[in-house]
Every structure is written in C-alpha cells, then in structure tokens.
PDB file of N, CA and C in Angstrom:
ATOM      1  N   UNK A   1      23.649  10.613  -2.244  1.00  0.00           N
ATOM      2  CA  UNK A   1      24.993  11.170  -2.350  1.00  0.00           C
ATOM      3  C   UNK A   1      25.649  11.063  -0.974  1.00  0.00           C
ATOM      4  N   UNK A   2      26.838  10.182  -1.028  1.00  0.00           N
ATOM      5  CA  UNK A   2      27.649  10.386   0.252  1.00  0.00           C
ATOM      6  C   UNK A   2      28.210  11.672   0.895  1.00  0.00           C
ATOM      7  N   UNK A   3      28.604  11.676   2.157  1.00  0.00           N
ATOM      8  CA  UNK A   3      29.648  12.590   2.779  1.00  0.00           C
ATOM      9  C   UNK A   3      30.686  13.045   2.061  1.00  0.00           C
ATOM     10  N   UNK A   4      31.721  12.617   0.951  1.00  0.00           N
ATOM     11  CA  UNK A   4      32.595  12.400   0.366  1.00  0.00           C
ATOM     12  C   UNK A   4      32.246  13.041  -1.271  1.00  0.00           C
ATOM     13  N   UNK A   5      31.143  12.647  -1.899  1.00  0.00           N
ATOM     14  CA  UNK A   5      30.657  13.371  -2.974  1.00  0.00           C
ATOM     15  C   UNK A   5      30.464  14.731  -2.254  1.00  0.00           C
ATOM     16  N   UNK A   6      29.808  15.040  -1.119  1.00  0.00           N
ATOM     17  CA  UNK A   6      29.225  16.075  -1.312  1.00  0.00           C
ATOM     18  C   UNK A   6      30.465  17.179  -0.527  1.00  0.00           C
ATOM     19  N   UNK A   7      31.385  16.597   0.068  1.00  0.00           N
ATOM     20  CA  UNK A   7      32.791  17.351  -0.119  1.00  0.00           C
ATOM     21  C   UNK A   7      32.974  18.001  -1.152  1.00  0.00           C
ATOM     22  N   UNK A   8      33.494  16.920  -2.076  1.00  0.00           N
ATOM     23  CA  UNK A   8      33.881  17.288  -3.328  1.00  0.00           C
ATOM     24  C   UNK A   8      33.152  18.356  -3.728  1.00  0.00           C
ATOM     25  N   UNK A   9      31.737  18.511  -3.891  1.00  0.00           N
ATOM     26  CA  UNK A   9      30.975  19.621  -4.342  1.00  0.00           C
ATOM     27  C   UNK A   9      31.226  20.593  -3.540  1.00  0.00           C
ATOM     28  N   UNK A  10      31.133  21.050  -2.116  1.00  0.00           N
ATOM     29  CA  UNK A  10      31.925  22.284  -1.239  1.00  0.00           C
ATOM     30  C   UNK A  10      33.447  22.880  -1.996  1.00  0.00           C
ATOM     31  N   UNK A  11      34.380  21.755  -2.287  1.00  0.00           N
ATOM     32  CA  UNK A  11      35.342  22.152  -2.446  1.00  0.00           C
ATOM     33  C   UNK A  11      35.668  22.617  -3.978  1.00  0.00           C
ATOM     34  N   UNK A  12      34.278  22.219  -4.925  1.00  0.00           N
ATOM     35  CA  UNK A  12      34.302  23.123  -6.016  1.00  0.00           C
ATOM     36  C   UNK A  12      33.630  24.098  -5.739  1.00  0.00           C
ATOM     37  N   UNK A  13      32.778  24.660  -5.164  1.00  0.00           N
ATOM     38  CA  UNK A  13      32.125  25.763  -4.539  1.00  0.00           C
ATOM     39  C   UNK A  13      33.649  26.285  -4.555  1.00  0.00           C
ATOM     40  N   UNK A  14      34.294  25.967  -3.429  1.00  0.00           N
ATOM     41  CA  UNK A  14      35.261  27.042  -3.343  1.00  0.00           C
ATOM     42  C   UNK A  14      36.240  27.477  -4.142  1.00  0.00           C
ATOM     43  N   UNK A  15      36.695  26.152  -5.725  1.00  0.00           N
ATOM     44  CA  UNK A  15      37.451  26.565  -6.449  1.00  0.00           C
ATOM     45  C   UNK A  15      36.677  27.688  -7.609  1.00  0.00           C
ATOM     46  N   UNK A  16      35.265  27.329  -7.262  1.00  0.00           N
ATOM     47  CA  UNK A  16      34.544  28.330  -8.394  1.00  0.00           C
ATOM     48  C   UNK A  16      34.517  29.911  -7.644  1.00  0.00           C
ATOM     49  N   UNK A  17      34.369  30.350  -6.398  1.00  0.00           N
ATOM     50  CA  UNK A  17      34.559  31.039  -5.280  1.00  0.00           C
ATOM     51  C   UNK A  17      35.948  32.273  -5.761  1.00  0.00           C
ATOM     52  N   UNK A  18      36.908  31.141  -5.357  1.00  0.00           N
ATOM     53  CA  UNK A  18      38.404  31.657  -5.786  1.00  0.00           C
ATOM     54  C   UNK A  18      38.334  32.125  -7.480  1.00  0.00           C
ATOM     55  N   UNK A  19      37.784  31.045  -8.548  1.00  0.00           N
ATOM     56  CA  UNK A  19      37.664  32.317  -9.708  1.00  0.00           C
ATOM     57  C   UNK A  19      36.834  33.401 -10.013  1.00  0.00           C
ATOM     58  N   UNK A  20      35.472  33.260  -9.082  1.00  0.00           N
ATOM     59  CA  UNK A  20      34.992  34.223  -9.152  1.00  0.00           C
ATOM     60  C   UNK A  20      35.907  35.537  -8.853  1.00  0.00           C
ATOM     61  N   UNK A  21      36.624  35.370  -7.613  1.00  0.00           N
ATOM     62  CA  UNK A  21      37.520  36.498  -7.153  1.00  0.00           C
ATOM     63  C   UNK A  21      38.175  37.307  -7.962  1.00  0.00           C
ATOM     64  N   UNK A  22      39.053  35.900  -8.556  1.00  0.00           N
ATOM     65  CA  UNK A  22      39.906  36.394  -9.508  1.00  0.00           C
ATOM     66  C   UNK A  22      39.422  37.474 -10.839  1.00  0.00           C
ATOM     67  N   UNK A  23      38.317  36.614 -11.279  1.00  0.00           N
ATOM     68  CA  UNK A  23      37.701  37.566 -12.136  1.00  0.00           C
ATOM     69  C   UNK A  23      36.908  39.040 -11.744  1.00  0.00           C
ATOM     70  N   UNK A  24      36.931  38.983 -10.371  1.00  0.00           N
ATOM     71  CA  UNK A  24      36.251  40.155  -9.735  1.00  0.00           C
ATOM     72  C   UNK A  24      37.117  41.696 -10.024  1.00  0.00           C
ATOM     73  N   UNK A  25      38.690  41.055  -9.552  1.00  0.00           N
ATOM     74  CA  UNK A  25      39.957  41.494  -9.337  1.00  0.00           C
ATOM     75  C   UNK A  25      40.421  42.424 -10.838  1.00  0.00           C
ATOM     76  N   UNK A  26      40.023  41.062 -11.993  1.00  0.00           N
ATOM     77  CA  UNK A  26      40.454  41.864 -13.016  1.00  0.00           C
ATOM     78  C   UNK A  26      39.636  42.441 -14.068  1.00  0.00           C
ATOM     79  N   UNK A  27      37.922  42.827 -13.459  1.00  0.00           N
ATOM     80  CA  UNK A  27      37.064  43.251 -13.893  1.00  0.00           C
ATOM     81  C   UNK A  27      36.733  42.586 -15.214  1.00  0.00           C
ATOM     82  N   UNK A  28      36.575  41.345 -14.810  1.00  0.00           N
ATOM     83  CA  UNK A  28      35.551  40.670 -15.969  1.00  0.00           C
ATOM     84  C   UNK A  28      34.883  40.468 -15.468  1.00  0.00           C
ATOM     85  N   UNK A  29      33.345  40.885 -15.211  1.00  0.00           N
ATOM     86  CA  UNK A  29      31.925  40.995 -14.558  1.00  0.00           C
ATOM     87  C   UNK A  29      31.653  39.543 -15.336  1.00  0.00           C
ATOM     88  N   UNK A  30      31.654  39.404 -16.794  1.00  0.00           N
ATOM     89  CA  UNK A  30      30.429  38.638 -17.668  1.00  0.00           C
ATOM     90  C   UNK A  30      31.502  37.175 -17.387  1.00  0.00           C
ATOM     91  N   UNK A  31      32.196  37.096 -16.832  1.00  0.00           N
ATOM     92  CA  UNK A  31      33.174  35.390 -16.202  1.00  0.00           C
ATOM     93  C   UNK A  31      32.804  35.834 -15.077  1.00  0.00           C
ATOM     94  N   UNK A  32      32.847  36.673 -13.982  1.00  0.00           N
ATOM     95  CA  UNK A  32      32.154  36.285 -12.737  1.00  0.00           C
ATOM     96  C   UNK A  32      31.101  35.565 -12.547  1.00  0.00           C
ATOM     97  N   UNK A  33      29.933  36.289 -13.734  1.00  0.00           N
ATOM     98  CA  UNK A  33      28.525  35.746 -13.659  1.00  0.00           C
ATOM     99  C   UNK A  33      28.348  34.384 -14.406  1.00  0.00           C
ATOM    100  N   UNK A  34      29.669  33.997 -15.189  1.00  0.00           N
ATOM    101  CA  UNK A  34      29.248  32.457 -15.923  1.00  0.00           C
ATOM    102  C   UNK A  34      29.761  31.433 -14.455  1.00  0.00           C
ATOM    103  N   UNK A  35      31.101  32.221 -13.033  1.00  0.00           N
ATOM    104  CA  UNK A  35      30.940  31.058 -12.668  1.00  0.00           C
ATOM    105  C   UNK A  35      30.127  31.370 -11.435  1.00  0.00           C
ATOM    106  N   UNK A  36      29.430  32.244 -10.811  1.00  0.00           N
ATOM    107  CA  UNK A  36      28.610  32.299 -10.160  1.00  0.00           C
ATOM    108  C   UNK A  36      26.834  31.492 -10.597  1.00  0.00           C
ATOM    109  N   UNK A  37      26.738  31.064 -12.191  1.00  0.00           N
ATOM    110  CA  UNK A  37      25.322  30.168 -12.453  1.00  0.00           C
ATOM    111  C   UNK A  37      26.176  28.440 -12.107  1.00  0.00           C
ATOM    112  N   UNK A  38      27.711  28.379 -12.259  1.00  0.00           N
ATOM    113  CA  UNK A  38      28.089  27.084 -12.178  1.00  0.00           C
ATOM    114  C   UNK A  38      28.175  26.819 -10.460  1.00  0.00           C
ATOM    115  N   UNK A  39      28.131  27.636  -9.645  1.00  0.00           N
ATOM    116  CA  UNK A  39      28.326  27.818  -8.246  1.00  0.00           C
ATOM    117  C   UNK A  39      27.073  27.222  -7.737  1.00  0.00           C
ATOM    118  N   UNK A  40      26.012  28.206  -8.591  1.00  0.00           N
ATOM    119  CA  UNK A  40      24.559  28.226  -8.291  1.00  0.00           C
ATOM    120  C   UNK A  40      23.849  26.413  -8.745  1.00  0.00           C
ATOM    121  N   UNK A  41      24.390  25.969  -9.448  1.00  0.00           N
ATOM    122  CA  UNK A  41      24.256  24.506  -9.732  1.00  0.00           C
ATOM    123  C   UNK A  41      24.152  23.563  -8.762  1.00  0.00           C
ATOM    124  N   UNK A  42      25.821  23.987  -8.114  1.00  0.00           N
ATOM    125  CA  UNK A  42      26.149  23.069  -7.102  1.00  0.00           C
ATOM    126  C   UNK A  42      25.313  22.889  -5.810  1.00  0.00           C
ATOM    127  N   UNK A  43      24.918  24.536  -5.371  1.00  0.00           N
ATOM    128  CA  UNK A  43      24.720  24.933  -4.323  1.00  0.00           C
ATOM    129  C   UNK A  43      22.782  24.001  -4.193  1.00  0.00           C
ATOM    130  N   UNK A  44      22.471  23.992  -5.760  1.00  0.00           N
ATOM    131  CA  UNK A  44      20.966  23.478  -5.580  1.00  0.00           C
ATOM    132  C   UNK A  44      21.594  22.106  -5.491  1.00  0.00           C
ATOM    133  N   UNK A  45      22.513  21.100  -6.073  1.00  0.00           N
ATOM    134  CA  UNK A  45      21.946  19.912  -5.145  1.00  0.00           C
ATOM    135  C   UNK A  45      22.848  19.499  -3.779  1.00  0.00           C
ATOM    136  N   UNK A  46      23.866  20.609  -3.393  1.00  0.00           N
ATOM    137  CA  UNK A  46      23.793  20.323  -2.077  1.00  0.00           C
ATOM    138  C   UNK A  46      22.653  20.262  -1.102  1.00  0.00           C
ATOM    139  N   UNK A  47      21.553  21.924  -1.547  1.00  0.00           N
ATOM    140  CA  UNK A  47      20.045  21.333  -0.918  1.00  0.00           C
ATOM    141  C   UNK A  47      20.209  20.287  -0.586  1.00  0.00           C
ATOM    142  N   UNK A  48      19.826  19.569  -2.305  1.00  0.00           N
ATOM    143  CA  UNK A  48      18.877  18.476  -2.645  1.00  0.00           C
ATOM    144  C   UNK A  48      19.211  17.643  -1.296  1.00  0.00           C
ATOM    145  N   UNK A  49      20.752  17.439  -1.074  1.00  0.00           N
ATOM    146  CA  UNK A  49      21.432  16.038  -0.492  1.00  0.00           C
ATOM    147  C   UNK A  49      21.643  16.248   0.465  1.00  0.00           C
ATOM    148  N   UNK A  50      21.750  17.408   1.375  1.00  0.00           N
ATOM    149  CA  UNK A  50      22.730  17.752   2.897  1.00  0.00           C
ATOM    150  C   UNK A  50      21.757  16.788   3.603  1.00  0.00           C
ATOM    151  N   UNK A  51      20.377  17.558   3.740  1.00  0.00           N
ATOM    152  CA  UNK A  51      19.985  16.967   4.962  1.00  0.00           C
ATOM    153  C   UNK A  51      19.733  15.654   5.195  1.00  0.00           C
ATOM    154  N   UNK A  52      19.693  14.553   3.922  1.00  0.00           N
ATOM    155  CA  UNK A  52      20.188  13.129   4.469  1.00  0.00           C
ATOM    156  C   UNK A  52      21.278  12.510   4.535  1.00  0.00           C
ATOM    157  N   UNK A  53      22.255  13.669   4.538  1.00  0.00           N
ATOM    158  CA  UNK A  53      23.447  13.292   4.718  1.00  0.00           C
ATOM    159  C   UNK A  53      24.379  13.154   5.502  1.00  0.00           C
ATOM    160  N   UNK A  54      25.137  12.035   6.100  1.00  0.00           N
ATOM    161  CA  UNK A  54      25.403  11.760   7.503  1.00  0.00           C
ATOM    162  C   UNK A  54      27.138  11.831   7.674  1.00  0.00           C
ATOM    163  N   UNK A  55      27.190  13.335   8.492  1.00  0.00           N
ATOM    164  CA  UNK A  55      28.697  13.388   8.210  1.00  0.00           C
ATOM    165  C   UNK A  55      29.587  12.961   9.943  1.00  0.00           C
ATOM    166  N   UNK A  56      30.455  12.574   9.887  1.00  0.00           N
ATOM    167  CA  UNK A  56      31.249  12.376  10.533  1.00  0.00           C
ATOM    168  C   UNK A  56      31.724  13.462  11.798  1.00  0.00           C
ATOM    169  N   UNK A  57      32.296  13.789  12.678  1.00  0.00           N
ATOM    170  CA  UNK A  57      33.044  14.742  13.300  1.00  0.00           C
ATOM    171  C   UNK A  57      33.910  15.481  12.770  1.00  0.00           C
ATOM    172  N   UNK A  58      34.765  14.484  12.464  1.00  0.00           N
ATOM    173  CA  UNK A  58      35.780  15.183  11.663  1.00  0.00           C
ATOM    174  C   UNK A  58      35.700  15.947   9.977  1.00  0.00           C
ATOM    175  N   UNK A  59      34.690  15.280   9.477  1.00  0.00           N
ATOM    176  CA  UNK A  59      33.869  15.686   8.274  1.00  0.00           C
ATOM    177  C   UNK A  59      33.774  17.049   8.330  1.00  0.00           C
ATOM    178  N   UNK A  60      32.836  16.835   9.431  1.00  0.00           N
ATOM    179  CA  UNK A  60      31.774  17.997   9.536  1.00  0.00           C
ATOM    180  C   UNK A  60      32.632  19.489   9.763  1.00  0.00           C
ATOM    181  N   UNK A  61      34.048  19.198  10.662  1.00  0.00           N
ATOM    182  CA  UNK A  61      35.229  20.532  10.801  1.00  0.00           C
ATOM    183  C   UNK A  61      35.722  20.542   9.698  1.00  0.00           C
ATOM    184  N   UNK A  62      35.736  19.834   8.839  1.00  0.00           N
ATOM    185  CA  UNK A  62      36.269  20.232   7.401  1.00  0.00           C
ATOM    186  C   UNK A  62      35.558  20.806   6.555  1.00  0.00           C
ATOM    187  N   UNK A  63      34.549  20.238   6.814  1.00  0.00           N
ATOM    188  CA  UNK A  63      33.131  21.431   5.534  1.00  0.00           C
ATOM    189  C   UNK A  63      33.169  22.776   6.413  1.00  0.00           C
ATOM    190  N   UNK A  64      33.182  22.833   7.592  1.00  0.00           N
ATOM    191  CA  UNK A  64      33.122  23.853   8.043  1.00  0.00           C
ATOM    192  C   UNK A  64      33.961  24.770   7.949  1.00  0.00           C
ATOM    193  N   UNK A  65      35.182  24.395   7.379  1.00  0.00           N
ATOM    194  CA  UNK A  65      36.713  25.075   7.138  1.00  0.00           C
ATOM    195  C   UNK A  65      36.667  25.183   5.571  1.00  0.00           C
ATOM    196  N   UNK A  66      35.922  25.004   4.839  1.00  0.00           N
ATOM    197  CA  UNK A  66      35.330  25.293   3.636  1.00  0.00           C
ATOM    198  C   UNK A  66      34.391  26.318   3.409  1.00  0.00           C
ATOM    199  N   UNK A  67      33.218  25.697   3.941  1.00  0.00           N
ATOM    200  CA  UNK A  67      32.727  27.048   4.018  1.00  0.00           C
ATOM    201  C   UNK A  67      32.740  28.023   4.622  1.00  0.00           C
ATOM    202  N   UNK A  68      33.891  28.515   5.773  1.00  0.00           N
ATOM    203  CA  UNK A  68      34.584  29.829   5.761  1.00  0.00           C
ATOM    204  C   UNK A  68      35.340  30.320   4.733  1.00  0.00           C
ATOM    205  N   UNK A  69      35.620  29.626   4.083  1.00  0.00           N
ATOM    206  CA  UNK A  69      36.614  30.187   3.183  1.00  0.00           C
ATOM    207  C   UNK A  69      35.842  30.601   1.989  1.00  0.00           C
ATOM    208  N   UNK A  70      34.838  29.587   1.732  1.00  0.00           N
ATOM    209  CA  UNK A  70      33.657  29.928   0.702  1.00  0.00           C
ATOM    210  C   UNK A  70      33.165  31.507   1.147  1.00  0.00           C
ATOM    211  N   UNK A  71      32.879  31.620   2.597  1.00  0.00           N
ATOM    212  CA  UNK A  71      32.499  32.739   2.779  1.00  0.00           C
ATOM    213  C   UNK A  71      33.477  34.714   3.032  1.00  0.00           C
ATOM    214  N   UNK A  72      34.572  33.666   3.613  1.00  0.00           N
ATOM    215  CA  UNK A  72      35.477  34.770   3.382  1.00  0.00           C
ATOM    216  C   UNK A  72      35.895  35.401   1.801  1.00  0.00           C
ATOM    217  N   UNK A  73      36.014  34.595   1.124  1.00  0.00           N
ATOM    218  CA  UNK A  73      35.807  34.957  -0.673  1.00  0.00           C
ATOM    219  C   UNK A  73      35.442  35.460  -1.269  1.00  0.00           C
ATOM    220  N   UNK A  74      33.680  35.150  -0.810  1.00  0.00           N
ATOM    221  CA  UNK A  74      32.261  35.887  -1.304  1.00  0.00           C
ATOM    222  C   UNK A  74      32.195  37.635  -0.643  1.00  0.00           C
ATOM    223  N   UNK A  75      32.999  37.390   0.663  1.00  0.00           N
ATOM    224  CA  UNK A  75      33.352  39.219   1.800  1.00  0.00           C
ATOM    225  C   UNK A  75      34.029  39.796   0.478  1.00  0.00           C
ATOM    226  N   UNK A  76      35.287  39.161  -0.120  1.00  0.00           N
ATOM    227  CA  UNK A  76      36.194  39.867  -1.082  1.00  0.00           C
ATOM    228  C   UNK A  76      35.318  40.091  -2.177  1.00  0.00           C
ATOM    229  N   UNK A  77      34.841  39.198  -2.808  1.00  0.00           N
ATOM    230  CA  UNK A  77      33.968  39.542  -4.130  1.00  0.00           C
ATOM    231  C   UNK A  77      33.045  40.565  -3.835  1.00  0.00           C
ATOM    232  N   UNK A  78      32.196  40.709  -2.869  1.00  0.00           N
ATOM    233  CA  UNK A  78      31.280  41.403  -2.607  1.00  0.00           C
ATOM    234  C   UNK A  78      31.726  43.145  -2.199  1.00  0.00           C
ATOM    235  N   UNK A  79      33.283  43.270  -1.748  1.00  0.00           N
ATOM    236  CA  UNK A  79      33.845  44.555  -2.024  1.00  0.00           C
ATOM    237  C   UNK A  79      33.791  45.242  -3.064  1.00  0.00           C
ATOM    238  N   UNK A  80      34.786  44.449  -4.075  1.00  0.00           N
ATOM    239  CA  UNK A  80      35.402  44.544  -5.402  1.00  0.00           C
ATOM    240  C   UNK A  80      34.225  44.895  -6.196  1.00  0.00           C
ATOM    241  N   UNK A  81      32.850  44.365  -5.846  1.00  0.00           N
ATOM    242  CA  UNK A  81      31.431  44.511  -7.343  1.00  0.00           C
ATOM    243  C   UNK A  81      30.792  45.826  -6.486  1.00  0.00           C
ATOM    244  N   UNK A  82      31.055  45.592  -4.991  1.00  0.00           N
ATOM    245  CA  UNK A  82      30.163  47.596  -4.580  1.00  0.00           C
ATOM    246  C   UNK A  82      30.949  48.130  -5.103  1.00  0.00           C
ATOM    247  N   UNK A  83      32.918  48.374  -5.112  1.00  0.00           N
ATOM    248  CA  UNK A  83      33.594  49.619  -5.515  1.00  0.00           C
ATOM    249  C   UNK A  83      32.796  49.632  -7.078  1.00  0.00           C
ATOM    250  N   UNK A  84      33.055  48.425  -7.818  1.00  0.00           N
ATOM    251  CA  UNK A  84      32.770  48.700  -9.135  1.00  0.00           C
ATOM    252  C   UNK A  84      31.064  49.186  -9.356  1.00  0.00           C
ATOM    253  N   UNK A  85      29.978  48.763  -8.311  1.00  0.00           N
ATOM    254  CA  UNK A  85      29.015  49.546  -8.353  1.00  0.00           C
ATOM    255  C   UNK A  85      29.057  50.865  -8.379  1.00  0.00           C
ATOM    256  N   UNK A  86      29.368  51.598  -7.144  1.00  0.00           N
ATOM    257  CA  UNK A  86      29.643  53.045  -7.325  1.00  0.00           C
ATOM    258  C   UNK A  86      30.165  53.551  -8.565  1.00  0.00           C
ATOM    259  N   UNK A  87      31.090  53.259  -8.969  1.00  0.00           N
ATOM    260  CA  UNK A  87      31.789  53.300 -10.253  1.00  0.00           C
ATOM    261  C   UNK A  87      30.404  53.544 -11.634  1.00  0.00           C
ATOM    262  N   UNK A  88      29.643  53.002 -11.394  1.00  0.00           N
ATOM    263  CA  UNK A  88      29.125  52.309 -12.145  1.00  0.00           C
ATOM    264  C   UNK A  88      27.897  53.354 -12.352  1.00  0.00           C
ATOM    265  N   UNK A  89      27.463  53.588 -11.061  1.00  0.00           N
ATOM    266  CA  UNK A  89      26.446  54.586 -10.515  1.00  0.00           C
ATOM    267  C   UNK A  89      26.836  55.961 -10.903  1.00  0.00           C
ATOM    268  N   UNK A  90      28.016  56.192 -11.034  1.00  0.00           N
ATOM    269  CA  UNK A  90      28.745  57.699 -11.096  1.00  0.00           C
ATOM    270  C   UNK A  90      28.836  58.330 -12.822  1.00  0.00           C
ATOM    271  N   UNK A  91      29.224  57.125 -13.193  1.00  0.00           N
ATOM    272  CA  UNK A  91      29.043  57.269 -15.097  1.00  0.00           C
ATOM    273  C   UNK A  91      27.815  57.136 -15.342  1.00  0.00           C
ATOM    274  N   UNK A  92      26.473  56.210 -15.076  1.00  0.00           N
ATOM    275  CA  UNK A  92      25.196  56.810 -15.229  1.00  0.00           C
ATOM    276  C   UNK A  92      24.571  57.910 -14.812  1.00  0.00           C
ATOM    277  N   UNK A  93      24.846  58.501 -13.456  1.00  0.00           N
ATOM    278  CA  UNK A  93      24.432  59.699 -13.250  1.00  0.00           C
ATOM    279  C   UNK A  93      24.912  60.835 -14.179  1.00  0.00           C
ATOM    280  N   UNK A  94      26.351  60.834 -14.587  1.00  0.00           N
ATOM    281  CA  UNK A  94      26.966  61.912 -15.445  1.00  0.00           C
ATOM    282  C   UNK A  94      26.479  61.894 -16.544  1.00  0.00           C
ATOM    283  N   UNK A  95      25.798  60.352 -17.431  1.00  0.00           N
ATOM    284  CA  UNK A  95      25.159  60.177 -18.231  1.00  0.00           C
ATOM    285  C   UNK A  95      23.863  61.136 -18.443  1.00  0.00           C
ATOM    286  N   UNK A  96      23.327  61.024 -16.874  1.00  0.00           N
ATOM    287  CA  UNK A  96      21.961  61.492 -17.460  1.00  0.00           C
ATOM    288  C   UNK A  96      22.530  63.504 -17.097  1.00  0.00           C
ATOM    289  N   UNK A  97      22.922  63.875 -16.239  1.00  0.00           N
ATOM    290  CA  UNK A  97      23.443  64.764 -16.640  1.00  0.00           C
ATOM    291  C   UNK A  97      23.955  65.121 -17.674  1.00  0.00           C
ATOM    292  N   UNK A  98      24.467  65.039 -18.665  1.00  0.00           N
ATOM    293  CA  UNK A  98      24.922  65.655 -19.752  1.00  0.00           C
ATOM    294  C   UNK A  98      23.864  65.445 -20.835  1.00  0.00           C
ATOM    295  N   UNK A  99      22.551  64.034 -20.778  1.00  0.00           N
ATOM    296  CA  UNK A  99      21.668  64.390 -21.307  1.00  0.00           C
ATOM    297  C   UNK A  99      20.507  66.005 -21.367  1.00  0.00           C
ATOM    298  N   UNK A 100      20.549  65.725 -19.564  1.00  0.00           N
ATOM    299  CA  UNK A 100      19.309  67.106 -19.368  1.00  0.00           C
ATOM    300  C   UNK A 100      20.073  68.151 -20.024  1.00  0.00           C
ATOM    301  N   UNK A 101      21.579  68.029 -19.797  1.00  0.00           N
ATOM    302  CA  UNK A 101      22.463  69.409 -20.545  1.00  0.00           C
ATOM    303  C   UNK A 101      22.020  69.272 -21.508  1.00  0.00           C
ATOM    304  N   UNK A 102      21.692  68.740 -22.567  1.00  0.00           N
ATOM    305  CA  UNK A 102      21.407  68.468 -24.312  1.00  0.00           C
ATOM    306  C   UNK A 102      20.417  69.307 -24.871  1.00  0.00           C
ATOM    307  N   UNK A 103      18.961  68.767 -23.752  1.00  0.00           N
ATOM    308  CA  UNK A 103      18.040  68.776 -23.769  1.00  0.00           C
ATOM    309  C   UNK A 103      17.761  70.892 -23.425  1.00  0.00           C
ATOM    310  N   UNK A 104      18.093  70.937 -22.326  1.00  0.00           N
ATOM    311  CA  UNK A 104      17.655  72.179 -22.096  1.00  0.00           C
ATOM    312  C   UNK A 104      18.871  73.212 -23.179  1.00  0.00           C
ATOM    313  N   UNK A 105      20.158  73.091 -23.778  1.00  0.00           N
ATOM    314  CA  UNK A 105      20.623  73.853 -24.774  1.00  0.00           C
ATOM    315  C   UNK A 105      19.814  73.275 -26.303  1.00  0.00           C
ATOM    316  N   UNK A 106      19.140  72.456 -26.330  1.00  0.00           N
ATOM    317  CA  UNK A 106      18.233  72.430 -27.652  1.00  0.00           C
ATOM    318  C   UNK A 106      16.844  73.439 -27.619  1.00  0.00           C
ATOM    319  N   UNK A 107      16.676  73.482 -26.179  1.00  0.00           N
ATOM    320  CA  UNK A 107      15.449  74.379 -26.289  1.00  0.00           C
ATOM    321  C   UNK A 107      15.600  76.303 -26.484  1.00  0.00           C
ATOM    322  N   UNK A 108      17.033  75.978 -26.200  1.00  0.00           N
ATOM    323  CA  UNK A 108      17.446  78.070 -26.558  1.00  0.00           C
ATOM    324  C   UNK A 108      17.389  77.913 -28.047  1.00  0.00           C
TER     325      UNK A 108
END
C-alpha cells in the first residue's frame, strides 16, 4: 500500500471520527459503536502497512495534521460518553436503591 492509499485511510479515520462525534452529540451510543468497529478496521491495516511505508516530508505534515484532528475528536467524544457515563452510573445506582427499598418493605 502506497503513501497515498494510506492517506486516504487517515482521512477516513477522520471522516468516521467526525461521525462518531456527531453521533456522540446526539446520543446515539449503538451508531457511535457501528462507526467506531469501521474505524477499528482501518486502524488494523494501517498497522499492517505504516511501517513499510515511505512517506515524503511533506506527506508526513499532513498525516500529522490528521491525526491531530483524529485526536482532537476522539478529546470531544471521550467528554460527551464520561458525561453520559455518569449519567448512566446515577440511574443504576437509583436502580439498585429503590430495589433494596422493595426488598426491605416486603420483609415488614
């Protein structure tokens, strides 16, 4: 795989990146996670290909201006799924609270 294919694959990284966001944004978890396995695709055969892959100078400041942005993205996504963790954490705890409530007014 050339310098040029394996652009192309960075720069779907980042369009899959940007919908992850989006879907982060408008709380669809189960489309985050379909394009975070299509992310996860890419990311195994960049492995496969980087390290015989022979990039340029100028190449190389452009992947690099990619994957900041890949990574500045993943900073936003990674907000948006802790708030919605906590969130998340707060209705199971109340959960099991109002169980033990159940439990100990069945035993009077």
């Amino acid at each position: 795989m050339n310098s040029a294919e394996l652009f192309e694959r960075y720069t779907e990284m980042l369009r899959l990146a940007q919908q992850m966001l989006e879907s982060a944004r408008q709380s669809e978890w189960d489309r985050l996670v379909e394009f975070e396995h299509e992310r996860a695709a890419i990311t195994d055969t960049l492995m496969k290909h980087e390290e015989s892959s022979v990039w340029s100078q100028a190449e190389q400041e452009k992947k690099a201006k990619l994957i900041r942005s890949i990574l500045e993205t993943d900073d936003e996504i990674k907000s948006l799924t802790q708030a919605w963790m906590g969130e998340l954490q707060e209705i199971l705890g109340s959960l099991g609270a109002d169980k033990k409530l159940s439990k100990a007014y069945e035993k009077l």
